[in-house]
Protein backbone atom coordinates (compact mmCIF):
# COMPACT_ATOMS: atom_id res chain seq x y z
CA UNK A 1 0.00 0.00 0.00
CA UNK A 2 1.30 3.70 -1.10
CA UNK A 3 1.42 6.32 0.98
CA UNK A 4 -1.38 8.02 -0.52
CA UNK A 5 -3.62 5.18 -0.25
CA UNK A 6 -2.58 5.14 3.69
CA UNK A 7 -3.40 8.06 4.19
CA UNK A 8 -6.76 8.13 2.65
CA UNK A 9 -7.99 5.75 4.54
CA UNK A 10 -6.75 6.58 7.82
CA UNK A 11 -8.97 10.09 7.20
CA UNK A 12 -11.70 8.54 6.07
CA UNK A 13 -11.92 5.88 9.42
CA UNK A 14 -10.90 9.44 11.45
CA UNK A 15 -13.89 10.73 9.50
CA UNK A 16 -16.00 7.94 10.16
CA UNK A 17 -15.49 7.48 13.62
CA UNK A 18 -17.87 10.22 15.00
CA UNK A 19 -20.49 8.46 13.65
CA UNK A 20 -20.10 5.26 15.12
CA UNK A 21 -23.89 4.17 16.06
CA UNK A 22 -25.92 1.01 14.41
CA UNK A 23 -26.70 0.81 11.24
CA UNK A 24 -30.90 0.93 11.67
CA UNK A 25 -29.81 4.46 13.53
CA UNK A 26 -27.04 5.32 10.23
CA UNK A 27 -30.37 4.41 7.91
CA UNK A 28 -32.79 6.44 10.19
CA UNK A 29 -30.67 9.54 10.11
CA UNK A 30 -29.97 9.28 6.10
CA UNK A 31 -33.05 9.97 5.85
CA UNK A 32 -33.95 12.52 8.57
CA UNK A 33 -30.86 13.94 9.67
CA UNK A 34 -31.20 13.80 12.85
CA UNK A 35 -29.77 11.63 15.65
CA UNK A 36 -32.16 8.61 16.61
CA UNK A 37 -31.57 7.37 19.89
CA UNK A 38 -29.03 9.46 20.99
CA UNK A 39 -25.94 7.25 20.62
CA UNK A 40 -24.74 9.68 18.02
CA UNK A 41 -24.82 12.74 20.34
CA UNK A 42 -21.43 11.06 22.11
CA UNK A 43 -18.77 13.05 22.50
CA UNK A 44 -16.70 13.27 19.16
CA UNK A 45 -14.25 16.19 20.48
CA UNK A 46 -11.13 13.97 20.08
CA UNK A 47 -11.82 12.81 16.54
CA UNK A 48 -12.60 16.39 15.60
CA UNK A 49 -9.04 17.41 17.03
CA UNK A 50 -7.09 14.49 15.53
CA UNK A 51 -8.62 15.34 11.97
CA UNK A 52 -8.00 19.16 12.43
CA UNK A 53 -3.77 18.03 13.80
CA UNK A 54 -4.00 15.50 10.67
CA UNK A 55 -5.46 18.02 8.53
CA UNK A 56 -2.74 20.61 9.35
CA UNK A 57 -0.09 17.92 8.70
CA UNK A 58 -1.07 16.83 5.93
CA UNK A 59 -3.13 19.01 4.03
CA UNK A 60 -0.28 19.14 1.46
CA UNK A 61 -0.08 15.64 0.77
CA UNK A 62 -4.05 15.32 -0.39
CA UNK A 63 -5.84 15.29 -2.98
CA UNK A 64 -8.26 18.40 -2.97
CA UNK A 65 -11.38 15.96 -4.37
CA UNK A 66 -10.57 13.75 -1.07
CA UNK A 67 -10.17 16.51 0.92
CA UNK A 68 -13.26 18.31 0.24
CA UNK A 69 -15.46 15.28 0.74
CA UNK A 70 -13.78 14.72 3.94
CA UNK A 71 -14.51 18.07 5.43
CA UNK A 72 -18.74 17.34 3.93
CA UNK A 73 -18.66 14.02 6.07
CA UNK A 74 -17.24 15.69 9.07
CA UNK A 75 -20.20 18.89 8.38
CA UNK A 76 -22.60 16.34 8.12
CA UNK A 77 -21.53 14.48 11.10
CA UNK A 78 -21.78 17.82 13.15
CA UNK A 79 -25.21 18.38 12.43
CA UNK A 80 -26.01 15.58 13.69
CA UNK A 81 -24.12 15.25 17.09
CA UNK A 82 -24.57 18.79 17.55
CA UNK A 83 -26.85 18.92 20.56
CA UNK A 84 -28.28 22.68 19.24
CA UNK A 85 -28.51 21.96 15.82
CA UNK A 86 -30.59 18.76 16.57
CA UNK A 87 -32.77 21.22 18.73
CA UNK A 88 -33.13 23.69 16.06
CA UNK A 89 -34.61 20.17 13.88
CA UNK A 90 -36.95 19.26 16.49
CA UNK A 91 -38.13 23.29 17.22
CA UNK A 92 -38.50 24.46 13.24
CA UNK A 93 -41.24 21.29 13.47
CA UNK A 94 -40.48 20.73 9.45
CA UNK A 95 -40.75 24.43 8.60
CA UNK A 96 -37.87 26.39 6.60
CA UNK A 97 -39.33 30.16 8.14
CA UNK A 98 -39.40 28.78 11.35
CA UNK A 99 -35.63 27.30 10.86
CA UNK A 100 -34.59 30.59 9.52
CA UNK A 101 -35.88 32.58 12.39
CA UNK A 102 -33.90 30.15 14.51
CA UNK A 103 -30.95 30.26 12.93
CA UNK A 104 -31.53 34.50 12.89
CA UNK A 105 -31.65 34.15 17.06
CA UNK A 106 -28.16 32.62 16.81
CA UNK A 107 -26.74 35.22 14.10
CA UNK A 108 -29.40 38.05 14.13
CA UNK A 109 -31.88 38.74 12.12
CA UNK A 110 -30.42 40.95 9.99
CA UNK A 111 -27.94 37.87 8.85
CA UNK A 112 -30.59 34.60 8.39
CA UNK A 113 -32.53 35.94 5.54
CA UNK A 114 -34.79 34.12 3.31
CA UNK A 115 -36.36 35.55 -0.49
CA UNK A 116 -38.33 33.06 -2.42
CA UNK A 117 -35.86 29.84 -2.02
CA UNK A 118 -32.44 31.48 -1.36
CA UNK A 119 -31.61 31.85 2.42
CA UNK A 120 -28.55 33.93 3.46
CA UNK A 121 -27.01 32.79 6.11
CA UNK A 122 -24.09 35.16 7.38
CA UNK A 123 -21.97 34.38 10.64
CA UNK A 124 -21.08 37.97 11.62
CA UNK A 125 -17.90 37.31 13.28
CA UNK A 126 -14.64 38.13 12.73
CA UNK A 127 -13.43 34.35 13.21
CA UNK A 128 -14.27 30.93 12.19
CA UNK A 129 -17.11 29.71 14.00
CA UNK A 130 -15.69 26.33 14.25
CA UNK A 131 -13.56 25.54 17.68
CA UNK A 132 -11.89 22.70 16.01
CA UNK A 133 -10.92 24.34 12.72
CA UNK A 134 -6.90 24.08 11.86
CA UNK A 135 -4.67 27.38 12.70
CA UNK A 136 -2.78 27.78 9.32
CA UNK A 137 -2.37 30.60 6.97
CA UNK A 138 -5.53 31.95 4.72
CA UNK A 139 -6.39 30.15 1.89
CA UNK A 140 -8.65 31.29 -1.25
CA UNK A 141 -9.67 27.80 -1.65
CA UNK A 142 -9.53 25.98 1.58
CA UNK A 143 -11.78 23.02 1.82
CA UNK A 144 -12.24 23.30 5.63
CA UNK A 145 -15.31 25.46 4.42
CA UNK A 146 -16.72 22.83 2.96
CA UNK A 147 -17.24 21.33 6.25
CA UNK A 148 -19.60 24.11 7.12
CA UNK A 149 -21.47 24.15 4.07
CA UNK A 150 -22.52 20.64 4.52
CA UNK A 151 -23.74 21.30 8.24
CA UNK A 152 -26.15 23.55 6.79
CA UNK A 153 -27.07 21.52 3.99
CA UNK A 154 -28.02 18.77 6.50
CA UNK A 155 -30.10 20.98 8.81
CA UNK A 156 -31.33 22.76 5.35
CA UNK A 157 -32.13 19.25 3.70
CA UNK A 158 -33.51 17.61 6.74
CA UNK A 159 -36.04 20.60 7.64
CA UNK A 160 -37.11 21.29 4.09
CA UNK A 161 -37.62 17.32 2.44
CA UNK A 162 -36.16 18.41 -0.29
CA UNK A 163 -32.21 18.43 -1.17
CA UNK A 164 -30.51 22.39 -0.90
CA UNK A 165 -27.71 23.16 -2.34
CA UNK A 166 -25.02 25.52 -0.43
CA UNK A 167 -22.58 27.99 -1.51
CA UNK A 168 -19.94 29.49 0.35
CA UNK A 169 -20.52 33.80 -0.89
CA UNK A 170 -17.03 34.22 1.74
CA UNK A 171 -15.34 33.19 4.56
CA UNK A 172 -12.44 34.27 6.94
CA UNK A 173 -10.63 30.98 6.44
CA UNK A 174 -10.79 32.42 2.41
CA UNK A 175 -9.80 35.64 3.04
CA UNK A 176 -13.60 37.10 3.70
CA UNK A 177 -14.87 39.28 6.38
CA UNK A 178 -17.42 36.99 7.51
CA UNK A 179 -18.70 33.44 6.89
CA UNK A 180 -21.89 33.68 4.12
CA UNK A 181 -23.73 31.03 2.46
CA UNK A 182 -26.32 31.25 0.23
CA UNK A 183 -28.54 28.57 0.85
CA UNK A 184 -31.06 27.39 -2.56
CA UNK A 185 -34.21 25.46 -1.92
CA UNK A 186 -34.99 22.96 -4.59
């Protein structure tokens, strides 16, 4: 086995492991995106460190295809072991206004905006939002973002029925002011 090969799998098992629950609960949340019985809600902190260490190692080293689908699984994953984000499921009761007004308590109103089916989402902070993501230099075209966009998509996905697709309009960790995603409805 090559290098390469190595190390692709040994970040997609890191990837993987934060999701460790049965597979009726893996099928369940495919479908709803949220965490069934509560096995998924464990504590993933250590997994999320080792990939952001492993990321900042070897960031270099991997393909940006890999990479980028890496950083969606993780997203994914954090929607659903993120105990507010499976409350903001279970309170938006299937509705995307409701979800949006939820998500504008977190951000503010003025940055959770929804006109036809585009949301804009805005984190108006001057830092990524993410505790675990890597310190490194500023990159244009860094697929940690990715990671992000894929949280939303989940909670976006899972409250609407539909698939969403996400963009991300700027972020810090690509030399942005602010994190902003525009979010479109199918």
């Amino acid at each position: 086995m090559n290098r390469k090969s190595f190390l692709k799998g040994l970040i997609v098992t890191g990837a993987a492991l934060p999701c460790c629950f049965s597979a009726a609960e893996a099928k369940s949340e495919t479908k709803t995106g949220k965490c069934e019985g509560g096995t998924c809600m464990a504590d993933a902190g250590a997994v999320r460190q080792f990939l952001s260490d492993f990321l900042s190692a070897e960031d270099a080293t991997l393909d940006k295809d890999t990479l980028r689908k890496l950083m969606r699984e993780r997203g994914r994953a954090c929607c659903r072991n993120l105990e507010f984000r499976q409350k903001m499921l279970e309170n938006s009761h299937g509705s995307v206004d409701k979800l949006v007004e939820l998500m504008g308590e977190k951000v503010g109103v003025e940055n959770c905006r929804r006109e036809g089916n585009t949301v804009t989402l805005i984190y108006p902070v001057s830092q990524c939002v993410c505790g675990w993501n890597p310190q490194r230099p500023m990159n244009p075209n860094d697929p940690y973002c990715d990671c992000s966009a894929a949280n939303n998509q989940l909670l976006f996905e899972t409250v609407h029925g539909k698939p969403v697709s996400v963009k991300v309009a700027e972020s810090q960790r690509r030399n942005g002011a602010h994190c902003k995603f525009i979010i479109q409805l199918s």
